[in-house]
Protein backbone atom coordinates (compact mmCIF):
# COMPACT_ATOMS: atom_id res chain seq x y z
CA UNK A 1 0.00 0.00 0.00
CA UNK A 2 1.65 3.63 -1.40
CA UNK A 3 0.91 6.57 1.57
CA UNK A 4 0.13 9.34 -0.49
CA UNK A 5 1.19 12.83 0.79
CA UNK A 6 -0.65 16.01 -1.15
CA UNK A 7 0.49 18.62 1.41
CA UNK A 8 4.20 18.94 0.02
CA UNK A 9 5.43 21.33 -2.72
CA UNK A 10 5.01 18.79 -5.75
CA UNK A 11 2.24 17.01 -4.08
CA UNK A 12 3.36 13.87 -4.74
CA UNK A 13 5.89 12.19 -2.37
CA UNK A 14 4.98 8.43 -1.10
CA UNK A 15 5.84 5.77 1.65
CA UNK A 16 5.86 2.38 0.87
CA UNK A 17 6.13 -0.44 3.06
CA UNK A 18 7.65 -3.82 3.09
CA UNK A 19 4.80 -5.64 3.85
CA UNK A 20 2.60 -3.97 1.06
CA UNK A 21 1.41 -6.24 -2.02
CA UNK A 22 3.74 -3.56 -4.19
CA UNK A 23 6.78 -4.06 -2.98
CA UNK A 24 9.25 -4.99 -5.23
CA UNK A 25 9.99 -8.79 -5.51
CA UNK A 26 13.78 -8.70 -5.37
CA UNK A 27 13.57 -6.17 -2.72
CA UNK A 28 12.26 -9.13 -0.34
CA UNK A 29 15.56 -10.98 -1.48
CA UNK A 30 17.87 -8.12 0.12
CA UNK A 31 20.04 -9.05 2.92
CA UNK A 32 18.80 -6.75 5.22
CA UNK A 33 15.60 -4.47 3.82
CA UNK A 34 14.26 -1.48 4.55
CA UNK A 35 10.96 -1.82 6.58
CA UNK A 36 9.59 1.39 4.30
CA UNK A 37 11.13 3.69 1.02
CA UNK A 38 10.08 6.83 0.83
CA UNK A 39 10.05 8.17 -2.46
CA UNK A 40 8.83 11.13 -4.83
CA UNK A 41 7.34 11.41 -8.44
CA UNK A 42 5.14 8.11 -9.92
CA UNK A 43 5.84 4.65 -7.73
CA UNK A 44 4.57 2.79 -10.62
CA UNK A 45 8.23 3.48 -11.80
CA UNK A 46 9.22 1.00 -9.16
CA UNK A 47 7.17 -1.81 -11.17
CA UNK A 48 9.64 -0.76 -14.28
CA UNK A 49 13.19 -2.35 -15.21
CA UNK A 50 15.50 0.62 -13.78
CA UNK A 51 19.25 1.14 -13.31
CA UNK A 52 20.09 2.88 -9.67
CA UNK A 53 23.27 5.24 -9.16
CA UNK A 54 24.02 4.80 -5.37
CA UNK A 55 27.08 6.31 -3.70
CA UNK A 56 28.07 8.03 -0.24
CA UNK A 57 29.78 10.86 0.91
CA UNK A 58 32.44 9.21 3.50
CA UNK A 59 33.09 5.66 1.92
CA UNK A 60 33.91 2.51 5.04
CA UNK A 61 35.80 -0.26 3.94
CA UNK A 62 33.08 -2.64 5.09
């Protein structure tokens, strides 16, 4: 189940949660998941093939 917000400035940031039918398949196959991903713009973009850019600003050697 998407959480809708309408009372930010593009009207259109979400929540989703793990336990919601739309949570992504291989998400459930991560290690350790997030219990919710918040998110902004269409979440029907999560149901899409995508390529993700992640980095971080101070790098561990874990």
């Amino acid at each position: 189940m998407y959480e809708m917000r309408t009372d930010t400035p593009s009207g259109d940031t979400w929540t989703l949660h793990s336990k919601a039918e739309h949570w992504p398949a291989l998400w459930r196959d991560v290690e350790e998941p997030p219990d919710l991903v918040r998110g902004s713009g269409d979440p029907g973009a999560l149901r899409q093939p995508a390529i993700a850019i992640v980095g971080t600003r101070r790098a561990s050697a874990r």
